[in-house]
PDB file of N, CA and C in Angstrom:
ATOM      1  N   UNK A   1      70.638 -62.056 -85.988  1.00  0.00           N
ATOM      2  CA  UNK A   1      69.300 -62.554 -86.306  1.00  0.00           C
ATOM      3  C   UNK A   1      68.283 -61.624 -85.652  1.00  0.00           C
ATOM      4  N   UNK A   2      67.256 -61.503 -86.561  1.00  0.00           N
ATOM      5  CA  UNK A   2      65.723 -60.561 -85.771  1.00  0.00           C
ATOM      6  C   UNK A   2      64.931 -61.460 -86.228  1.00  0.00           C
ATOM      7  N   UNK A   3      64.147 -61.233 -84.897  1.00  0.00           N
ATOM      8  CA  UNK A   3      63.016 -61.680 -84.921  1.00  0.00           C
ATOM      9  C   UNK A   3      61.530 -60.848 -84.339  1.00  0.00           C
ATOM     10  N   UNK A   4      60.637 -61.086 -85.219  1.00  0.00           N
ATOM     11  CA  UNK A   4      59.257 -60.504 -84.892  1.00  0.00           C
ATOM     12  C   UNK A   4      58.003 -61.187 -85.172  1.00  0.00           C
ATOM     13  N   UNK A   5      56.910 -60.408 -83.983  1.00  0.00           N
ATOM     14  CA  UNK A   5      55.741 -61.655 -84.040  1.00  0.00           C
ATOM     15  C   UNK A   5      54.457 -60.821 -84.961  1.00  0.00           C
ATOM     16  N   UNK A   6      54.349 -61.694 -85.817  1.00  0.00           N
ATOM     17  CA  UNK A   6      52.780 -61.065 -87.116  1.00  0.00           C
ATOM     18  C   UNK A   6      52.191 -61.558 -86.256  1.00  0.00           C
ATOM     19  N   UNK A   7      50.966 -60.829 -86.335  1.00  0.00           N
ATOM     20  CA  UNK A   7      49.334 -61.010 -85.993  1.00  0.00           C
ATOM     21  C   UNK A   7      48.323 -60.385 -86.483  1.00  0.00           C
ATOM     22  N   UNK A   8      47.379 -60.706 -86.888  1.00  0.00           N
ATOM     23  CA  UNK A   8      46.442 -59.825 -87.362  1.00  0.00           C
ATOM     24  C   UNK A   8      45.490 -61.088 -88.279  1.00  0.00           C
ATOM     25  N   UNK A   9      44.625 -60.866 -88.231  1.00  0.00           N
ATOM     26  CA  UNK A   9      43.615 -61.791 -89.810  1.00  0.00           C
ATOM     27  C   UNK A   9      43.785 -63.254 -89.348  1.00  0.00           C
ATOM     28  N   UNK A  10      43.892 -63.548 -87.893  1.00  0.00           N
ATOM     29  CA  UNK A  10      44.011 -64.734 -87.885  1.00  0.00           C
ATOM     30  C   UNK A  10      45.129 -65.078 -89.366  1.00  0.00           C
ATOM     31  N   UNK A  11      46.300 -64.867 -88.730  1.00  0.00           N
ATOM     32  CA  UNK A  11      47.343 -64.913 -89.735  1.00  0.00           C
ATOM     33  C   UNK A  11      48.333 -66.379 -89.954  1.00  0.00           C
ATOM     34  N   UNK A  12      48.543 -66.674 -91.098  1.00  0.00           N
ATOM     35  CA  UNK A  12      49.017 -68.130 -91.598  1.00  0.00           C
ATOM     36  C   UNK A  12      50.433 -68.179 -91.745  1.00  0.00           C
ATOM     37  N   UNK A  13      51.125 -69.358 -91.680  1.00  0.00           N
ATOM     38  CA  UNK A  13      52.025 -69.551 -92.498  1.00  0.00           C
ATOM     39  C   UNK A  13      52.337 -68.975 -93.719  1.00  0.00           C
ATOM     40  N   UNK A  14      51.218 -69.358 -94.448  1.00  0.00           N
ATOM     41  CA  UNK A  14      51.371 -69.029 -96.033  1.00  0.00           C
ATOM     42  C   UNK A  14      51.090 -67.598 -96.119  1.00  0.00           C
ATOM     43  N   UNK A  15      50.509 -66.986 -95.356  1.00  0.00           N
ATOM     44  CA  UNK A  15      49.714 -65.368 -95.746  1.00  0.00           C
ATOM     45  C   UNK A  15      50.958 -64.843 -95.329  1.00  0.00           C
ATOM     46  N   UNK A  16      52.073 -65.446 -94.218  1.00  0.00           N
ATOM     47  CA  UNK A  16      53.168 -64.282 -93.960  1.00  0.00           C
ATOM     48  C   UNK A  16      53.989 -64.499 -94.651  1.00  0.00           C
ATOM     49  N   UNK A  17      54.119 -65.634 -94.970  1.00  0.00           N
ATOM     50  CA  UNK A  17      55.485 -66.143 -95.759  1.00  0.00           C
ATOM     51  C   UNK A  17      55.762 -65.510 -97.299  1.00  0.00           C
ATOM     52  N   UNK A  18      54.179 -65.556 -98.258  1.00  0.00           N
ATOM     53  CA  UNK A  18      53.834 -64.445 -99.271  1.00  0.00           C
ATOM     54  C   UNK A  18      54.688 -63.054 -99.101  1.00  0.00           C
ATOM     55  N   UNK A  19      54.384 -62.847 -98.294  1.00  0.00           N
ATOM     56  CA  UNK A  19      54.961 -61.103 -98.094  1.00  0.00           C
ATOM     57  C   UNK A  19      56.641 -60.583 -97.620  1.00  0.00           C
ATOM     58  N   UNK A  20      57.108 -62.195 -97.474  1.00  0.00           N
ATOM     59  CA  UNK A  20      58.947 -61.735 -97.209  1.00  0.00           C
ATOM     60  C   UNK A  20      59.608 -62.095 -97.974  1.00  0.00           C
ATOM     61  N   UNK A  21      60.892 -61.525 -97.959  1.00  0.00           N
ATOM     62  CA  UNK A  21      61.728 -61.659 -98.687  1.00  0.00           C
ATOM     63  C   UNK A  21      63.032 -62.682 -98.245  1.00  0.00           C
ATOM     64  N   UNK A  22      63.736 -62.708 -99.318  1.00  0.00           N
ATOM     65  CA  UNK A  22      64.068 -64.177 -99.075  1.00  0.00           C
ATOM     66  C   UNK A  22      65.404 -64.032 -97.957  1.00  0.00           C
ATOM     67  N   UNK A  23      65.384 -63.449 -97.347  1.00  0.00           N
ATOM     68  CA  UNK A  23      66.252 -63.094 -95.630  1.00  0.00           C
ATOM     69  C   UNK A  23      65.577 -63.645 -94.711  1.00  0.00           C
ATOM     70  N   UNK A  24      64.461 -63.736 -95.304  1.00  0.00           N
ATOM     71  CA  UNK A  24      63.209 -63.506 -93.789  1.00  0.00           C
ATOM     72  C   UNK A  24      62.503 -64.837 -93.739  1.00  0.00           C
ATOM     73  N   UNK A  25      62.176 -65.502 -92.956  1.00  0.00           N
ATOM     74  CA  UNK A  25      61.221 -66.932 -92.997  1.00  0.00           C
ATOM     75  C   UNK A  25      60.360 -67.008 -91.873  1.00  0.00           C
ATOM     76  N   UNK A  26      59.227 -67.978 -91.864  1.00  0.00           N
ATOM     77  CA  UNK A  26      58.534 -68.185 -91.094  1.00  0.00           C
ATOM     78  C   UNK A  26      59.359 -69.022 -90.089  1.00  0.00           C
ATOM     79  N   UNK A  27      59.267 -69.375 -88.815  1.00  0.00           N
ATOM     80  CA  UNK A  27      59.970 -70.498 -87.932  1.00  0.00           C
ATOM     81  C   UNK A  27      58.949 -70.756 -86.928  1.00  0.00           C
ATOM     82  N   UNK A  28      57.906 -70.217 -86.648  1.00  0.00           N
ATOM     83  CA  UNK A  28      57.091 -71.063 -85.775  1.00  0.00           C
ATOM     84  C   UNK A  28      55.617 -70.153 -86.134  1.00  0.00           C
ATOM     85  N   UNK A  29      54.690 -71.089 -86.315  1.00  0.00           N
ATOM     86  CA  UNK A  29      53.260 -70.490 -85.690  1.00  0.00           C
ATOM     87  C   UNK A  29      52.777 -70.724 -84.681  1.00  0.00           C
ATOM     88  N   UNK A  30      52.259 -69.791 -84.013  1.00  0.00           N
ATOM     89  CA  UNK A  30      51.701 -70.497 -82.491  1.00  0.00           C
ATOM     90  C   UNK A  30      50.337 -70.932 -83.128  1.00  0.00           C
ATOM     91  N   UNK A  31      50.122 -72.408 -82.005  1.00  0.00           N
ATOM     92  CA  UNK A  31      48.874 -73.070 -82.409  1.00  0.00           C
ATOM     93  C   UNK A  31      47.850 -72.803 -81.748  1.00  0.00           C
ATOM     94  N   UNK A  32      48.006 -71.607 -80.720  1.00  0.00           N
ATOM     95  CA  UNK A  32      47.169 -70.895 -80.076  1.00  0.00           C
ATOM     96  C   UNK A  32      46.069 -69.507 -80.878  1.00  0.00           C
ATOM     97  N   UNK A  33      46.814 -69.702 -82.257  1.00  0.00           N
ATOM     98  CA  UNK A  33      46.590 -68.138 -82.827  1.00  0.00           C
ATOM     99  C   UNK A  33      46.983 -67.052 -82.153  1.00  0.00           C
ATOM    100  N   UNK A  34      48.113 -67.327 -81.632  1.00  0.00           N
ATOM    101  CA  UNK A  34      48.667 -66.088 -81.045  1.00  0.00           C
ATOM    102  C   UNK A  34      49.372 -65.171 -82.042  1.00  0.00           C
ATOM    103  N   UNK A  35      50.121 -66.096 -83.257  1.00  0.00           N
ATOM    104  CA  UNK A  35      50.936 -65.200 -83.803  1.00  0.00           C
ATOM    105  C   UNK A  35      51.649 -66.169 -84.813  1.00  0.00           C
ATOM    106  N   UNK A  36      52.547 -64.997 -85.792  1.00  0.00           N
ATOM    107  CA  UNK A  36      53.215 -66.032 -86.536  1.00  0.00           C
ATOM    108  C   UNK A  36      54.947 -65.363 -85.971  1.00  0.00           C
ATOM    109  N   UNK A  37      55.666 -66.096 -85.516  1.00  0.00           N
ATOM    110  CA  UNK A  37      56.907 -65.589 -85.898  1.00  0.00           C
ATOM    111  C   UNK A  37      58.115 -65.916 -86.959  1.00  0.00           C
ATOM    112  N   UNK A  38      58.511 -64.216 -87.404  1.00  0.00           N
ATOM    113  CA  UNK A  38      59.628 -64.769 -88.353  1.00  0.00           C
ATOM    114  C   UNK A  38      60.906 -64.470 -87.563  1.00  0.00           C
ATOM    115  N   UNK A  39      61.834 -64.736 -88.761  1.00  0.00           N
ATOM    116  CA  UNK A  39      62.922 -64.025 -88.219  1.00  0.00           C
ATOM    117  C   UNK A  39      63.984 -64.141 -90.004  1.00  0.00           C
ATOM    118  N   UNK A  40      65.397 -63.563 -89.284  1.00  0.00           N
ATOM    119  CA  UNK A  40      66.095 -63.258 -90.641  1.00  0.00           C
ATOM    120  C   UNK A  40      67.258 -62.154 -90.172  1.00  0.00           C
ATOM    121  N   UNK A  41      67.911 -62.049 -91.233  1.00  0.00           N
ATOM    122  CA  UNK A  41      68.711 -60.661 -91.288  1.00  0.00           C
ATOM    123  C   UNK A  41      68.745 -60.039 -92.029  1.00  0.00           C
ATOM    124  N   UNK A  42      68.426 -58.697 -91.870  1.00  0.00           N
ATOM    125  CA  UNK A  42      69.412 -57.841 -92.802  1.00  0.00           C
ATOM    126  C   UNK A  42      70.070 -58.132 -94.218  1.00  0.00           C
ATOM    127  N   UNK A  43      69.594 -57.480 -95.143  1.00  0.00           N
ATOM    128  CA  UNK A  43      70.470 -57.566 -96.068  1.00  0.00           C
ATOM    129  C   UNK A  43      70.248 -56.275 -97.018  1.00  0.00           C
ATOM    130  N   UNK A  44      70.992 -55.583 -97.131  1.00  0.00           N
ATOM    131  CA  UNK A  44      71.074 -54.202 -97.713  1.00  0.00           C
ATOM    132  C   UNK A  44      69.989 -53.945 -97.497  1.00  0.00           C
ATOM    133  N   UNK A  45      68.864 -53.351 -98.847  1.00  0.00           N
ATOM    134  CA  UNK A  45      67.761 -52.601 -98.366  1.00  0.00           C
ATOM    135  C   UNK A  45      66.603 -53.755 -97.934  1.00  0.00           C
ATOM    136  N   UNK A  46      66.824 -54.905 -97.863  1.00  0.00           N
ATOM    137  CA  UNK A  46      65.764 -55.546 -97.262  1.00  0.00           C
ATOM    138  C   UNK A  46      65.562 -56.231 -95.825  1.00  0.00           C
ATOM    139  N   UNK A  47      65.604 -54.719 -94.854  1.00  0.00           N
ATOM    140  CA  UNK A  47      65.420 -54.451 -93.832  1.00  0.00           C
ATOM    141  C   UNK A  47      64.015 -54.634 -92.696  1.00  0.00           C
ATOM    142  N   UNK A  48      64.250 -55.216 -91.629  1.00  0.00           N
ATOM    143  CA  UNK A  48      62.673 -55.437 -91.080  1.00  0.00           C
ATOM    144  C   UNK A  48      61.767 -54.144 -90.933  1.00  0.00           C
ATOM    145  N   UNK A  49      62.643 -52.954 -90.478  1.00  0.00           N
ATOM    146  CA  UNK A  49      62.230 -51.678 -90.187  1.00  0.00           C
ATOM    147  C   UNK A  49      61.708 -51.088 -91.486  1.00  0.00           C
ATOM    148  N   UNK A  50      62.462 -51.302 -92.611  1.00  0.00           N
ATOM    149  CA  UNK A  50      62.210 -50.182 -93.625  1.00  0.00           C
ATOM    150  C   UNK A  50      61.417 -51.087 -94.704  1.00  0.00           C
ATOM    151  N   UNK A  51      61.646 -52.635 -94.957  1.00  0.00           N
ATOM    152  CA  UNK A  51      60.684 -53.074 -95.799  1.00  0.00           C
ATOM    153  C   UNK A  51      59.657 -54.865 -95.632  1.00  0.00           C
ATOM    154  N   UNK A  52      60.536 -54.975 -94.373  1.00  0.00           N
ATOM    155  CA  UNK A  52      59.552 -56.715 -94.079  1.00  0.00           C
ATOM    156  C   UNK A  52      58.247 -55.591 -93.024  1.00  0.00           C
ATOM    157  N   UNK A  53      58.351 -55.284 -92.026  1.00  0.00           N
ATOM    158  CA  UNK A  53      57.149 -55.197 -91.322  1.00  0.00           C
ATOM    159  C   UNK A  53      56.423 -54.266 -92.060  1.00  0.00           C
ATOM    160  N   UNK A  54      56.917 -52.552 -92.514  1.00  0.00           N
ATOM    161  CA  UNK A  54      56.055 -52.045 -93.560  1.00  0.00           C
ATOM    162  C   UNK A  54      55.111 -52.890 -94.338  1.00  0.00           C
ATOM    163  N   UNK A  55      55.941 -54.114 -95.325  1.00  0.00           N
ATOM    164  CA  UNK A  55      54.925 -54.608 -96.252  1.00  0.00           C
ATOM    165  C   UNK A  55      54.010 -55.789 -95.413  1.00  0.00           C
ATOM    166  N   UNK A  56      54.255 -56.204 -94.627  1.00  0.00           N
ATOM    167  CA  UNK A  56      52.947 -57.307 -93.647  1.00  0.00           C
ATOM    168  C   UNK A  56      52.311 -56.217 -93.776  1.00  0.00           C
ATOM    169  N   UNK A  57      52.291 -54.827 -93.234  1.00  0.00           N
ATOM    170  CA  UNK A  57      51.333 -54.218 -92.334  1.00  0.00           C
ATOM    171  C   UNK A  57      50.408 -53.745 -93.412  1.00  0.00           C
ATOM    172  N   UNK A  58      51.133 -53.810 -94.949  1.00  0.00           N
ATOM    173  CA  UNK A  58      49.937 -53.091 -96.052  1.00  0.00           C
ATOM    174  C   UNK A  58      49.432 -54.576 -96.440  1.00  0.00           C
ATOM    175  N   UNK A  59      49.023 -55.374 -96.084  1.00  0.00           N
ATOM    176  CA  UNK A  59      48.362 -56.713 -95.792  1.00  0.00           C
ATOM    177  C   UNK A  59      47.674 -57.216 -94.895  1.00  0.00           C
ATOM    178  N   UNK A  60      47.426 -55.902 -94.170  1.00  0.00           N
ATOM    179  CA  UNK A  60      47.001 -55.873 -92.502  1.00  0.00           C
ATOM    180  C   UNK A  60      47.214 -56.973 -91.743  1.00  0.00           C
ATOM    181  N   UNK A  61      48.485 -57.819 -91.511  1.00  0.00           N
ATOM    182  CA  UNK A  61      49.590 -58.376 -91.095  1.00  0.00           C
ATOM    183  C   UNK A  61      50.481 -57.559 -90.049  1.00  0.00           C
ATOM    184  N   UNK A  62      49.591 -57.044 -89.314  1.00  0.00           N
ATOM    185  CA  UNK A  62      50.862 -56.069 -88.544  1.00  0.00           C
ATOM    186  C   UNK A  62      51.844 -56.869 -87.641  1.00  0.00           C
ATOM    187  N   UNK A  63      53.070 -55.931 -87.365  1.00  0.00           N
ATOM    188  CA  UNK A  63      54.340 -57.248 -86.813  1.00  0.00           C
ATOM    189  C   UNK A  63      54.977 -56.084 -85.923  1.00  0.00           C
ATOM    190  N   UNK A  64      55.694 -56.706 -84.978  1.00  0.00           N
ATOM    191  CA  UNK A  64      56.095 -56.145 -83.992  1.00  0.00           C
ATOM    192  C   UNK A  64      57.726 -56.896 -83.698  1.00  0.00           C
ATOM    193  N   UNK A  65      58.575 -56.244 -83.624  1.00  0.00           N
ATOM    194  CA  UNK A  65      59.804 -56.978 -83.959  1.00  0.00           C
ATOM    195  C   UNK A  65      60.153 -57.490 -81.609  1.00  0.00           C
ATOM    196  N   UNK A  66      60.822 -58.590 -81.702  1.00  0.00           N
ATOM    197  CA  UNK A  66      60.800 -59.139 -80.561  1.00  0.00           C
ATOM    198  C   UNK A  66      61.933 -59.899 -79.978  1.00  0.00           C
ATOM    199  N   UNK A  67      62.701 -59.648 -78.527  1.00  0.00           N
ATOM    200  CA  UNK A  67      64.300 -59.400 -78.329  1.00  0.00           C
ATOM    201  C   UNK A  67      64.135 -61.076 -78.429  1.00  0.00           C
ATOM    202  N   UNK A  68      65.260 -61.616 -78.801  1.00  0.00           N
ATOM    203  CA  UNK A  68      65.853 -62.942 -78.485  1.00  0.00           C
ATOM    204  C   UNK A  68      65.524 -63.783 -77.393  1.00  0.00           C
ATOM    205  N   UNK A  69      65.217 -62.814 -76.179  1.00  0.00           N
ATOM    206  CA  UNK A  69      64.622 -63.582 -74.885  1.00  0.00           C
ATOM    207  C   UNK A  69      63.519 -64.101 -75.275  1.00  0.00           C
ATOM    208  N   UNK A  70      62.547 -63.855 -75.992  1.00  0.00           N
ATOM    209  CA  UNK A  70      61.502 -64.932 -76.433  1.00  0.00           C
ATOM    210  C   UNK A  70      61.344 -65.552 -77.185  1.00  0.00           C
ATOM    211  N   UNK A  71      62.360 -66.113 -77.564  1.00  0.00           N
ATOM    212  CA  UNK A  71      62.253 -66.823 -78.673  1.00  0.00           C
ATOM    213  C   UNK A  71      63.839 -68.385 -78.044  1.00  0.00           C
ATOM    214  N   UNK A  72      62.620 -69.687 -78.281  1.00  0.00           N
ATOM    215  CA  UNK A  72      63.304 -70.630 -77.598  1.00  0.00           C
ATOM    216  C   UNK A  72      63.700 -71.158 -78.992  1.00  0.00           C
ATOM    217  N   UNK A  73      65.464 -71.433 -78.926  1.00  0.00           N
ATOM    218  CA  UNK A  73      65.700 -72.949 -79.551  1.00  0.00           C
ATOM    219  C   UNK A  73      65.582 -73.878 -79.379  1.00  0.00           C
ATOM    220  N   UNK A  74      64.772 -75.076 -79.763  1.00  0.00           N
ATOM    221  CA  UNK A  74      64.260 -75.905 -79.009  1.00  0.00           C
ATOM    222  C   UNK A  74      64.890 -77.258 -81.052  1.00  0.00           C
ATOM    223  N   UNK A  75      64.708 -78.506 -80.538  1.00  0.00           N
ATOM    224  CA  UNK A  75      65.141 -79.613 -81.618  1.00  0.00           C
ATOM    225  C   UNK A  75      64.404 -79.634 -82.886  1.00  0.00           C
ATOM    226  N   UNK A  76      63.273 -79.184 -82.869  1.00  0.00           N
ATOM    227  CA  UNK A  76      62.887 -79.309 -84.220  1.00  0.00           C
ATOM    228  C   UNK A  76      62.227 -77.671 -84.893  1.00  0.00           C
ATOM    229  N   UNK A  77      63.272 -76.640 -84.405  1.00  0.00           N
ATOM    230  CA  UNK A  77      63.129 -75.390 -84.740  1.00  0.00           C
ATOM    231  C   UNK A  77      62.944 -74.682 -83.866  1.00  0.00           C
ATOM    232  N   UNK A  78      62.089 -73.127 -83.603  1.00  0.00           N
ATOM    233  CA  UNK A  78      62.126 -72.547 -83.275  1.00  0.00           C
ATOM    234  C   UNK A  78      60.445 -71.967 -81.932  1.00  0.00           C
ATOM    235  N   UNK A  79      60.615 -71.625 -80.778  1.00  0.00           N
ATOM    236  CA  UNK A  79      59.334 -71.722 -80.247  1.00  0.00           C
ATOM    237  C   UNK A  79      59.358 -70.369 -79.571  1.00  0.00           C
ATOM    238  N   UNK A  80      58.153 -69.295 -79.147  1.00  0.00           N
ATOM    239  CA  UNK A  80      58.030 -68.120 -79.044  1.00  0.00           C
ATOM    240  C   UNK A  80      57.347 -68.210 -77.688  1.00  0.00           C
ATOM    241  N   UNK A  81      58.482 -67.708 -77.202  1.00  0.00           N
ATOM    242  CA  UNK A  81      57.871 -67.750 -75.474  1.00  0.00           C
ATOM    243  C   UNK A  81      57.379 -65.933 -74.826  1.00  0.00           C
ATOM    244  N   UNK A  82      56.427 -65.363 -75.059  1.00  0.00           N
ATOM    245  CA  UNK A  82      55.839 -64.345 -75.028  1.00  0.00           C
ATOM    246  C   UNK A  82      55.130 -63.991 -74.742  1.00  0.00           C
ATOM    247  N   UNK A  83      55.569 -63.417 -73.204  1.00  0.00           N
ATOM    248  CA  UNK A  83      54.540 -63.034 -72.192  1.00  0.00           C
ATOM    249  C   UNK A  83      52.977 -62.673 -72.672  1.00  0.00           C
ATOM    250  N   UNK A  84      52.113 -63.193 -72.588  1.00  0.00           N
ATOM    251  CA  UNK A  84      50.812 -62.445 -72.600  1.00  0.00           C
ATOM    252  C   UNK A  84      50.536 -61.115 -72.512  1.00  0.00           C
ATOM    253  N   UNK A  85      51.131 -60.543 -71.568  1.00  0.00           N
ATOM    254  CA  UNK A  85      50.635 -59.133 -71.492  1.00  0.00           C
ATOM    255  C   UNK A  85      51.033 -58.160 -72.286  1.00  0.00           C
ATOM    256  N   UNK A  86      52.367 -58.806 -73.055  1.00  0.00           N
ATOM    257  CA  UNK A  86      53.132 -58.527 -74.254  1.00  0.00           C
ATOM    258  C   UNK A  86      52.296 -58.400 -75.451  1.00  0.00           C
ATOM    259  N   UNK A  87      51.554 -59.498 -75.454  1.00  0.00           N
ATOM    260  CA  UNK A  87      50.477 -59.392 -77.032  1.00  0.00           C
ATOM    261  C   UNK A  87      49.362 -58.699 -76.672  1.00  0.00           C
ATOM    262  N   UNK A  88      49.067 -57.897 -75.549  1.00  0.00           N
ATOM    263  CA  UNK A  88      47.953 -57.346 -75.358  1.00  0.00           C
ATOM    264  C   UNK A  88      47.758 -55.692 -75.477  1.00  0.00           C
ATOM    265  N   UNK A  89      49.555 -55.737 -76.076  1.00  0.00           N
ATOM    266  CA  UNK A  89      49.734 -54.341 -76.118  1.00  0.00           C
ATOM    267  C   UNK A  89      49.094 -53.766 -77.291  1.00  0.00           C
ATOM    268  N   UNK A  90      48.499 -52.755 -77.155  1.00  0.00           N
ATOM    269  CA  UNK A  90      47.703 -51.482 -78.250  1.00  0.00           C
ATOM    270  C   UNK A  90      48.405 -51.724 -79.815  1.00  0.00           C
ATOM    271  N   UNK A  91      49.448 -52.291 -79.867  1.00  0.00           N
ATOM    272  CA  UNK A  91      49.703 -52.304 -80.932  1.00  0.00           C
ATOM    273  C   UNK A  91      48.802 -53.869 -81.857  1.00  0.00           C
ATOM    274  N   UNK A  92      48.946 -54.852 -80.708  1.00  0.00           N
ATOM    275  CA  UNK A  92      48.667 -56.048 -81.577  1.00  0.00           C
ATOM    276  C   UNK A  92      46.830 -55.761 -81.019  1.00  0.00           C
ATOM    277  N   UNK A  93      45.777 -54.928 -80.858  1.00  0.00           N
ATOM    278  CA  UNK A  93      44.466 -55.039 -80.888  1.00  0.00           C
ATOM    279  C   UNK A  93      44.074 -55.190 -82.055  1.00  0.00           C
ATOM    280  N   UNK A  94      43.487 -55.658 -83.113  1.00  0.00           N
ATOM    281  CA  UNK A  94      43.121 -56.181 -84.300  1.00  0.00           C
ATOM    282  C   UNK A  94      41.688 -55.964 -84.240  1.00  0.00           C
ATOM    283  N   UNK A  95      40.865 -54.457 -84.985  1.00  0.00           N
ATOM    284  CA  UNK A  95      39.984 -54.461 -84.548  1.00  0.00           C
ATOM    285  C   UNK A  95      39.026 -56.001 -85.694  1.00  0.00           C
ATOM    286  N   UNK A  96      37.973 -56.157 -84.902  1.00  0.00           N
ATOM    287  CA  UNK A  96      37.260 -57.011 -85.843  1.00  0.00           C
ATOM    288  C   UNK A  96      35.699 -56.745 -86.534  1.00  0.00           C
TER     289      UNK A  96
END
């Protein structure tokens, strides 16, 4: 399983979920607007590297793929435990 956190456009459920393929799903939004995370696997060419984060990012949806340590199983799905200083990296700045 991979998992990675979208951000950008004050980003939705529905705005990320549009753009994956059917490997890939939404499992938690933070209600902070921190982020959306998906996750999924692999399946021949519909890869996170070569075609899920590419296509968020031409949606200006940019995504950042994120190790297993942050990401809690918890009873009614999935919850994204991710350091702050983590989302503050140069990659997730969203200019406005």
């Amino acid at each position: 399983m991979r998992y990675a956190i979208i951000r950008g456009n004050h980003a939705t459920q529905e705005q990320v979920q549009d753009y994956l393929p059917s490997n890939y799903n939404v499992v938690h939004v933070d209600p902070n607007g921190q982020g959306v995370l998906i996750a999924g696997e692999d399946d021949h060419g519909w890869t996170m590297d070569d075609y899920v984060l590419p296509r968020l990012a031409s949606g200006l949806l940019p995504g950042q793929e994120v190790w297993p340590l942050f990401v809690s199983d918890i009873d009614n799905g999935y919850r994204m435990d991710v350091p702050p200083q983590f989302l503050q990296t140069r990659l997730f700045k969203v200019k406005t």
